[in-house]
Each structure stands twice: as structure tokens, then as C-alpha cells.
PDB file of N, CA and C in Angstrom:
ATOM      1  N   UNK A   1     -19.637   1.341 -15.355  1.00  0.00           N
ATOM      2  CA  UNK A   1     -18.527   1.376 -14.426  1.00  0.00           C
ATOM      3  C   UNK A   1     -17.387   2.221 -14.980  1.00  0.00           C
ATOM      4  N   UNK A   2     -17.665   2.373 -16.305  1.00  0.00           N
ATOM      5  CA  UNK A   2     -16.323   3.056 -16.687  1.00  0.00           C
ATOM      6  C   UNK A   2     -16.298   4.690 -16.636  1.00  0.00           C
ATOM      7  N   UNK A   3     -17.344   5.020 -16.598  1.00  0.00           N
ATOM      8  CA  UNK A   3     -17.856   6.243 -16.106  1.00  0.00           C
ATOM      9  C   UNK A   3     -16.967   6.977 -14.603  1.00  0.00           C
ATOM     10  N   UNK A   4     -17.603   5.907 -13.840  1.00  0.00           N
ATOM     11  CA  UNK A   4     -17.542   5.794 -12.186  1.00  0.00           C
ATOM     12  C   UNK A   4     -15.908   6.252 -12.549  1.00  0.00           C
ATOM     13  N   UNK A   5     -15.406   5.292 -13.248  1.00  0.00           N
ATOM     14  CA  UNK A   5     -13.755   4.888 -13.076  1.00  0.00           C
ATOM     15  C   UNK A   5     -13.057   6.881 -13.931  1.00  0.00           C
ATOM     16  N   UNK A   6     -13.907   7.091 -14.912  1.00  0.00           N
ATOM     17  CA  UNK A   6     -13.102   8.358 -15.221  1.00  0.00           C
ATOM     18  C   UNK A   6     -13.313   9.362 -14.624  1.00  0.00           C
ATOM     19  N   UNK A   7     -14.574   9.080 -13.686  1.00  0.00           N
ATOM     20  CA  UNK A   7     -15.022  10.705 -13.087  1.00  0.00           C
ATOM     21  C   UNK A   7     -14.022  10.617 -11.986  1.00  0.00           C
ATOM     22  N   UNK A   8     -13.424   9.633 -11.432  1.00  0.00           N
ATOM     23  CA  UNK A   8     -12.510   9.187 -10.208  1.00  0.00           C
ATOM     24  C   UNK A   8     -11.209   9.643 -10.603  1.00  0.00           C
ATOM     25  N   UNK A   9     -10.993   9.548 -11.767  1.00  0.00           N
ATOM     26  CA  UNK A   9      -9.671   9.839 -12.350  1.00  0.00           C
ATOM     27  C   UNK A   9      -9.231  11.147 -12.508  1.00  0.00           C
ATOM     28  N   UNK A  10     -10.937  11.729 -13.118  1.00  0.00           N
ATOM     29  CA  UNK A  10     -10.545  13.137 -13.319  1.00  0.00           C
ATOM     30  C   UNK A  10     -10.801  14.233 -11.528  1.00  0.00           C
ATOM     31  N   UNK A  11     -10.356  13.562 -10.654  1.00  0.00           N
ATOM     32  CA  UNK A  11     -10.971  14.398  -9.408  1.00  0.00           C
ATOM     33  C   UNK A  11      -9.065  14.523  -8.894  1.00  0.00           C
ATOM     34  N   UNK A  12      -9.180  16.103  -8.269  1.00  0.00           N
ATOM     35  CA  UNK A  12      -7.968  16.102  -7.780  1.00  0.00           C
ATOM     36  C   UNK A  12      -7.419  14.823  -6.366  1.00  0.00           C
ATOM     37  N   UNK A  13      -6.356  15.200  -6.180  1.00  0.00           N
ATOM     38  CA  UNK A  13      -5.188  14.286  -4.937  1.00  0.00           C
ATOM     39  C   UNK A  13      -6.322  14.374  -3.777  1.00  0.00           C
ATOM     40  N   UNK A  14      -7.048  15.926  -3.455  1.00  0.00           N
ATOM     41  CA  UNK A  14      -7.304  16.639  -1.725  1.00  0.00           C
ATOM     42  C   UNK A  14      -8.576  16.421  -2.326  1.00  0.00           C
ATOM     43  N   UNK A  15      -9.767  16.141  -3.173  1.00  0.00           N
ATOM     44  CA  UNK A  15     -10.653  15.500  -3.291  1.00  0.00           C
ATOM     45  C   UNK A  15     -11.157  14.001  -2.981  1.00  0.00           C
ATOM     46  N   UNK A  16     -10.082  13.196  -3.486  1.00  0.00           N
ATOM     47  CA  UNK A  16     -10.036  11.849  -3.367  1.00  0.00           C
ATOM     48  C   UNK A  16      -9.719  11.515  -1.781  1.00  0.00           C
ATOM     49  N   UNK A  17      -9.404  12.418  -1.192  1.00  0.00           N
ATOM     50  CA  UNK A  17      -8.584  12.657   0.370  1.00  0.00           C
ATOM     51  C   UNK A  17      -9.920  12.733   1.419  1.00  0.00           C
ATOM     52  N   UNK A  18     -10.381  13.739   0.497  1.00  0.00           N
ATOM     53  CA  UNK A  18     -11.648  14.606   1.066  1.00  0.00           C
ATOM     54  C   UNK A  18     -12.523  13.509   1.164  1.00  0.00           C
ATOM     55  N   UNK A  19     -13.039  13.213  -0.017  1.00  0.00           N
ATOM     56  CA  UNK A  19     -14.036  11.584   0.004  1.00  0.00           C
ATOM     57  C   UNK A  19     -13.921  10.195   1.027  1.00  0.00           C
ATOM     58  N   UNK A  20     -12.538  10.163   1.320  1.00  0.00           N
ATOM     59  CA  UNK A  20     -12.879   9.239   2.068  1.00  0.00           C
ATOM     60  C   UNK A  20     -12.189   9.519   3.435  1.00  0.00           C
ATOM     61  N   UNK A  21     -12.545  10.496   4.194  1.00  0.00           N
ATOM     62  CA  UNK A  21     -12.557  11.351   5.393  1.00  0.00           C
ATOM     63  C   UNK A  21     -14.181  11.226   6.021  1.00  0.00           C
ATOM     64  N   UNK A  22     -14.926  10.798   5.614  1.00  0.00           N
ATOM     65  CA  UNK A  22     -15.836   9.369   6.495  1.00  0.00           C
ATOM     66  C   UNK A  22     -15.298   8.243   7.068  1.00  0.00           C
ATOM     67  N   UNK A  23     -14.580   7.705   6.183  1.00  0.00           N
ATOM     68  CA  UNK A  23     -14.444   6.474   6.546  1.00  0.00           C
ATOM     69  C   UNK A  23     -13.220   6.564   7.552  1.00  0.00           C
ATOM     70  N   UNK A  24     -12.236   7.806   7.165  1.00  0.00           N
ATOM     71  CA  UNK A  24     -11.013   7.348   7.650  1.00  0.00           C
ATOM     72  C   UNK A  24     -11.566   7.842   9.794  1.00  0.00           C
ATOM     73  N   UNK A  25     -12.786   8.641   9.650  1.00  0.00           N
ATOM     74  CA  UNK A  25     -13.317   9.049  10.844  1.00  0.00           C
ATOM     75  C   UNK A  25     -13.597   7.636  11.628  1.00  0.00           C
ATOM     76  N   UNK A  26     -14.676   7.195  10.883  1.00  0.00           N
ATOM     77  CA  UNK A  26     -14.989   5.589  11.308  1.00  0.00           C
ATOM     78  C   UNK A  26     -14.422   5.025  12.147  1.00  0.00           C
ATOM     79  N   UNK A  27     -12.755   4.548  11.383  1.00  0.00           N
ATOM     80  CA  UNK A  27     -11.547   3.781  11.867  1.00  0.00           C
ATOM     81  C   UNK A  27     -11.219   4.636  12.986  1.00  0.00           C
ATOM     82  N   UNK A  28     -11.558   5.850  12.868  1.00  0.00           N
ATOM     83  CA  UNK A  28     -10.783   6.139  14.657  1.00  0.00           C
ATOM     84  C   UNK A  28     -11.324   6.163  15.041  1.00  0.00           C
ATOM     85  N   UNK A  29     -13.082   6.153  15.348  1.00  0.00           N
ATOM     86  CA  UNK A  29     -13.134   5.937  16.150  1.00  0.00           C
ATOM     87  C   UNK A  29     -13.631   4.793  17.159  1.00  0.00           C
ATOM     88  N   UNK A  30     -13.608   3.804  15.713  1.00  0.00           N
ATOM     89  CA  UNK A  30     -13.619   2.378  16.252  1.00  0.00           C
ATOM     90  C   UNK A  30     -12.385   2.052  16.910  1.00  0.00           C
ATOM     91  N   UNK A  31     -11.230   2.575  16.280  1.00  0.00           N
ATOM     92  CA  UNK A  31      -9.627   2.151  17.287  1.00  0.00           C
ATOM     93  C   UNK A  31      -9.890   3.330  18.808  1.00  0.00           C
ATOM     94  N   UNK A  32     -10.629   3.760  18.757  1.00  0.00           N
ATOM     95  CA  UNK A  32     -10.740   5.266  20.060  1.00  0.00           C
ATOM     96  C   UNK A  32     -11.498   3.792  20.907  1.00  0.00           C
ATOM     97  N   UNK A  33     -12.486   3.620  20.439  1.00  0.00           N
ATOM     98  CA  UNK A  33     -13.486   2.328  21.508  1.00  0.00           C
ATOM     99  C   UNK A  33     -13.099   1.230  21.700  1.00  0.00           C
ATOM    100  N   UNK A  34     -11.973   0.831  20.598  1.00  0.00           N
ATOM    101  CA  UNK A  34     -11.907  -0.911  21.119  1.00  0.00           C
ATOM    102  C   UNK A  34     -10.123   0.063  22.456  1.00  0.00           C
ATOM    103  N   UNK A  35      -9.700   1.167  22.257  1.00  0.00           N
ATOM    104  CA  UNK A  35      -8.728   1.271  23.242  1.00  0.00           C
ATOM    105  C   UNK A  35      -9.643   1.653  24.550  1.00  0.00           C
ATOM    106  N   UNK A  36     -10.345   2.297  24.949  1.00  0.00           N
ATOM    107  CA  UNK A  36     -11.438   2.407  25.725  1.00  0.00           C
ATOM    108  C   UNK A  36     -12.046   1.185  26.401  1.00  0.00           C
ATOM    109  N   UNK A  37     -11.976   0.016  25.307  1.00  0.00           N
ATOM    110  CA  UNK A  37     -12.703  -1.139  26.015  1.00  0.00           C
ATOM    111  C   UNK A  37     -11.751  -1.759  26.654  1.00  0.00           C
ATOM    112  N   UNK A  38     -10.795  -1.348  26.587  1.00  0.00           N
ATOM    113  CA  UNK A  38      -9.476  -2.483  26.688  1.00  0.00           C
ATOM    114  C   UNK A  38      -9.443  -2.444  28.583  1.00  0.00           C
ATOM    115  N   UNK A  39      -9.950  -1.450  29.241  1.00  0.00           N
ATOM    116  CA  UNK A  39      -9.687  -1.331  30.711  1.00  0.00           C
ATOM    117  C   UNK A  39     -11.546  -1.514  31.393  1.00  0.00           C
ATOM    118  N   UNK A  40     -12.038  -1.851  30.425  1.00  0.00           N
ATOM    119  CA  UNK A  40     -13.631  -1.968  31.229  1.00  0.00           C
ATOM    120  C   UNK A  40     -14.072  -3.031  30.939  1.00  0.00           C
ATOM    121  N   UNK A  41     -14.417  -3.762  29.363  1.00  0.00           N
ATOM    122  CA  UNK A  41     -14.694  -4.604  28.647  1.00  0.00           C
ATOM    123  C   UNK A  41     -14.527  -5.627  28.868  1.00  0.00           C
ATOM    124  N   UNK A  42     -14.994  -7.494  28.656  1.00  0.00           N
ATOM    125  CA  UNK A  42     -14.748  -8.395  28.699  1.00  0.00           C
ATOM    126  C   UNK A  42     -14.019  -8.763  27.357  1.00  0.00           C
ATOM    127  N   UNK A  43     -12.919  -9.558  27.675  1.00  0.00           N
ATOM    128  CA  UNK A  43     -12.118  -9.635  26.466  1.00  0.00           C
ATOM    129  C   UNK A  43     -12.716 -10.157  24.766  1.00  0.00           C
ATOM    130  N   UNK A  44     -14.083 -10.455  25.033  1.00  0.00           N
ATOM    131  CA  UNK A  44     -14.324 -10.841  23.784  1.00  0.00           C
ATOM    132  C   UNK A  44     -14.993  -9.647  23.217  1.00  0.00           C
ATOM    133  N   UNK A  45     -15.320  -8.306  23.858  1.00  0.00           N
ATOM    134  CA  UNK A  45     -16.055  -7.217  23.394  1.00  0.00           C
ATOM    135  C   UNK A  45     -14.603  -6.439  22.722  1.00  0.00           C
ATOM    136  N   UNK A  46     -13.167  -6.731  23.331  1.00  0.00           N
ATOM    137  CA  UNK A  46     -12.604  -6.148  23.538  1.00  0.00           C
ATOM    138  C   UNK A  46     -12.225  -6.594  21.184  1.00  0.00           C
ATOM    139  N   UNK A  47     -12.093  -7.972  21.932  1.00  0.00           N
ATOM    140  CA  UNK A  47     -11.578  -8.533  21.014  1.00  0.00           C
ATOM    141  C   UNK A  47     -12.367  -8.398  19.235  1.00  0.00           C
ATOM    142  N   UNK A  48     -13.810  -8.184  19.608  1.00  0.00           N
ATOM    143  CA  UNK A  48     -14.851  -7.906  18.616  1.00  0.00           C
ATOM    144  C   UNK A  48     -13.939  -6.732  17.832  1.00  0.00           C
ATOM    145  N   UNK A  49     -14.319  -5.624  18.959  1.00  0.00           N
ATOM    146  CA  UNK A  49     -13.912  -4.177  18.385  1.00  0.00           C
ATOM    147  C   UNK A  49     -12.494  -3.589  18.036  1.00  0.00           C
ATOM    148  N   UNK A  50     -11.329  -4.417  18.344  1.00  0.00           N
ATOM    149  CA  UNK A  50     -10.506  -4.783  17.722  1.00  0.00           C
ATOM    150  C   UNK A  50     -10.207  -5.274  16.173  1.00  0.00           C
ATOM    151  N   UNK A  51     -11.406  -6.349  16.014  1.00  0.00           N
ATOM    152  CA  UNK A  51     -11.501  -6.973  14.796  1.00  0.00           C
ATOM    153  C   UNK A  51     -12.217  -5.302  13.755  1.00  0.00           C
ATOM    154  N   UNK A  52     -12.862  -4.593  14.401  1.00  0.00           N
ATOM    155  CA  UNK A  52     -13.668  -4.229  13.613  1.00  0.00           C
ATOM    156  C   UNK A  52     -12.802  -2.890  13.421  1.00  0.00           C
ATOM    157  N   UNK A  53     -11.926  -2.599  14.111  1.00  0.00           N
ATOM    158  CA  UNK A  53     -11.334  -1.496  13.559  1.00  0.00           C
ATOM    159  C   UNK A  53     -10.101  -1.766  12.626  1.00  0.00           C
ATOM    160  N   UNK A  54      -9.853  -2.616  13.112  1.00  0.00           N
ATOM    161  CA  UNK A  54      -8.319  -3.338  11.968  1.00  0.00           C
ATOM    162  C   UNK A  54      -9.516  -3.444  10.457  1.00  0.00           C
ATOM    163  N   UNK A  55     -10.354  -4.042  10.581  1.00  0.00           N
ATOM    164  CA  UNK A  55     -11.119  -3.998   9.039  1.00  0.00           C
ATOM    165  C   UNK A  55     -11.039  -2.185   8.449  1.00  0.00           C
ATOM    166  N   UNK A  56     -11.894  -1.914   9.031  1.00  0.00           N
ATOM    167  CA  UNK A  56     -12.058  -0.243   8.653  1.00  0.00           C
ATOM    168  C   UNK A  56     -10.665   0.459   8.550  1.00  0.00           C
ATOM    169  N   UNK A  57      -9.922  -0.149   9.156  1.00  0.00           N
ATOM    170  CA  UNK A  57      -8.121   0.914   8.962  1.00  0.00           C
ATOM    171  C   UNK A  57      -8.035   0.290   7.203  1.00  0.00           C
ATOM    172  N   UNK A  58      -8.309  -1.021   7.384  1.00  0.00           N
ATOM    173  CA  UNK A  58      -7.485  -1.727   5.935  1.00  0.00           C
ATOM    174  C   UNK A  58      -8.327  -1.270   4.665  1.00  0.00           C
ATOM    175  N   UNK A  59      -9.885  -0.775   5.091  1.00  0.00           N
ATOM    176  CA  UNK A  59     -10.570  -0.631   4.274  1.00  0.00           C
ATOM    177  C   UNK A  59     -10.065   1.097   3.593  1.00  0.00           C
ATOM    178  N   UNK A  60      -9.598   1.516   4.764  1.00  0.00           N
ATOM    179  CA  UNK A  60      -9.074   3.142   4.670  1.00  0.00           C
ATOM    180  C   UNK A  60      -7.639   3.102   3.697  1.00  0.00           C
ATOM    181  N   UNK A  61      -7.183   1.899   3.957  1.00  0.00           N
ATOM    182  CA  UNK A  61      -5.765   1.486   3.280  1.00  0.00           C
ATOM    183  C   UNK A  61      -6.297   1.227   1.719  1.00  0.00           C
ATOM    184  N   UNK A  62      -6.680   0.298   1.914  1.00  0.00           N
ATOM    185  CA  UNK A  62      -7.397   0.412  -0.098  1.00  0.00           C
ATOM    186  C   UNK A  62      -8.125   0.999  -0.673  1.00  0.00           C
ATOM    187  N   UNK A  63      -8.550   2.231  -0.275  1.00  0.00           N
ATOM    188  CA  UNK A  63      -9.303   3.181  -0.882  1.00  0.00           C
ATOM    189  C   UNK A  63      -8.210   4.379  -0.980  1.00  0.00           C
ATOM    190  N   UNK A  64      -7.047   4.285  -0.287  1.00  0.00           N
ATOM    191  CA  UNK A  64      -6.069   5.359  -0.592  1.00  0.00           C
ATOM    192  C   UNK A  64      -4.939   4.943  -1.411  1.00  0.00           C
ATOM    193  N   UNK A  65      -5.186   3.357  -1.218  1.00  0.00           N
ATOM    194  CA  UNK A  65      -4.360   2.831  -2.667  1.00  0.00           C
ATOM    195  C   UNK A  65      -4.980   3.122  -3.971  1.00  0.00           C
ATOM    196  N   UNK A  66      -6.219   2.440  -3.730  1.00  0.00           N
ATOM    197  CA  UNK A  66      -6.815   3.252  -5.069  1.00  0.00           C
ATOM    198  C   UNK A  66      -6.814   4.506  -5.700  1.00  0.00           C
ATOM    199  N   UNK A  67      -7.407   5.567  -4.849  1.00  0.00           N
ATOM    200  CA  UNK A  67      -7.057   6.814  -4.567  1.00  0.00           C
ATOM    201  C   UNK A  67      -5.964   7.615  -5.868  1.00  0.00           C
ATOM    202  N   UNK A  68      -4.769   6.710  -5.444  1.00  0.00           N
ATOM    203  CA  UNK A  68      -3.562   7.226  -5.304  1.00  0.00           C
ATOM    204  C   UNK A  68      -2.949   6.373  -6.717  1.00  0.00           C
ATOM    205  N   UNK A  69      -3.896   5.463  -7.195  1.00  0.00           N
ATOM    206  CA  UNK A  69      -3.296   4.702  -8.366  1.00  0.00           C
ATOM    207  C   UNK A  69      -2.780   3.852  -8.477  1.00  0.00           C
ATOM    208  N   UNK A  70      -2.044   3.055  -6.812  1.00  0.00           N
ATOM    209  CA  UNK A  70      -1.465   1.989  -6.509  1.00  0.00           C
ATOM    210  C   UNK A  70      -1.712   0.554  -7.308  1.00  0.00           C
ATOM    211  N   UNK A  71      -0.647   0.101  -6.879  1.00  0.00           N
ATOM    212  CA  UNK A  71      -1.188  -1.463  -7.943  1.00  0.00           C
ATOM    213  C   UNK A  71      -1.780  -2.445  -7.674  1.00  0.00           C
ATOM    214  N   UNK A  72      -2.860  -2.904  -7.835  1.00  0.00           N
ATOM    215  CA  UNK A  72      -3.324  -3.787  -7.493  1.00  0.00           C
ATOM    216  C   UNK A  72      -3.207  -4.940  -6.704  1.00  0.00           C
ATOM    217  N   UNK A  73      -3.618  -5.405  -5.184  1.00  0.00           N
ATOM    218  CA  UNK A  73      -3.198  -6.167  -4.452  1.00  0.00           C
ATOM    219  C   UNK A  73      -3.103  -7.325  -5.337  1.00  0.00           C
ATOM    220  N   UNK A  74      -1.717  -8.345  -4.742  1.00  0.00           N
ATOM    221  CA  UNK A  74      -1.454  -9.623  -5.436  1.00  0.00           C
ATOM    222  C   UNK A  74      -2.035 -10.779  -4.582  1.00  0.00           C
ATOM    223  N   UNK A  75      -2.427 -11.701  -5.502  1.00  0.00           N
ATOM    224  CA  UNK A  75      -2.974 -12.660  -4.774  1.00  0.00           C
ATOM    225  C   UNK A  75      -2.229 -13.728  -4.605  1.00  0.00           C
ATOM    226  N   UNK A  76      -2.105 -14.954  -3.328  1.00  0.00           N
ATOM    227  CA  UNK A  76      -1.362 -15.499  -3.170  1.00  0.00           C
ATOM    228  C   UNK A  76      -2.039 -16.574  -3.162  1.00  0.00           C
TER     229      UNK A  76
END
């Protein structure tokens, strides 16, 4: 793991950016479908794909904390 952790370290800002430009695709366009469902959908499809894009945004959120060197979420 410590490998993983220096090859991560040694990669530029627009690399680390670059890498997770999958995922950050994902999140939109799970937030593109659950807004889409919002006028056709029954509220629990609505409500699914809602759930599932708020995950993937947050997942986009801690990988750019990481990313970026941020400090470690605190636990409560």
C-alpha cells in the first residue's frame, strides 16, 4: 500500500484531476437522471436515484480531498 500511496503522491494536481474524471462523469450523470425522473418517475425511482447520485457526488468529494491532501474526515 505504500507504494500505491507514493506513486499518488508523486503524480501532478491535472493528473489526480484527470483520474477521477470517470467518476466525476458518473455523478452527472446520475444527478442528469434522477432530475429527468423527477417529471415522469414514481417517487420512489425518483427517490432511489437521488440516493445514488448524492453517494457518487460525495464519493467525487473524497477522492478530491484526497487528491488534494486534505485532512482526514473526523469522526463523530
Amino acid at each position: 500500500m505504500n507504494k500505491d500511496r507514493n506513486s499518488r503522491e508523486d503524480q501532478s494536481l491535472g493528473d489526480k484531476m484527470k483520474a477521477g474524471e470517470p467518476l466525476m462523469e458518473r455523478a452527472t450523470q446520475a444527478l442528469r437522471r434522477y432530475h429527468e425522473a423527477q417529471e415522469t418517475q414514481p417517487v420512489r425511482e425518483v427517490e432511489k436515484l437521488r440516493v445514488e447520485a448524492e453517494a457518487l457526488f460525495a464519493a467525487v468529494h473524497e477522492y478530491q480531498r484526497q487528491a488534494l491532501g486534505g485532512p482526514s474526515p473526523r469522526l463523530h
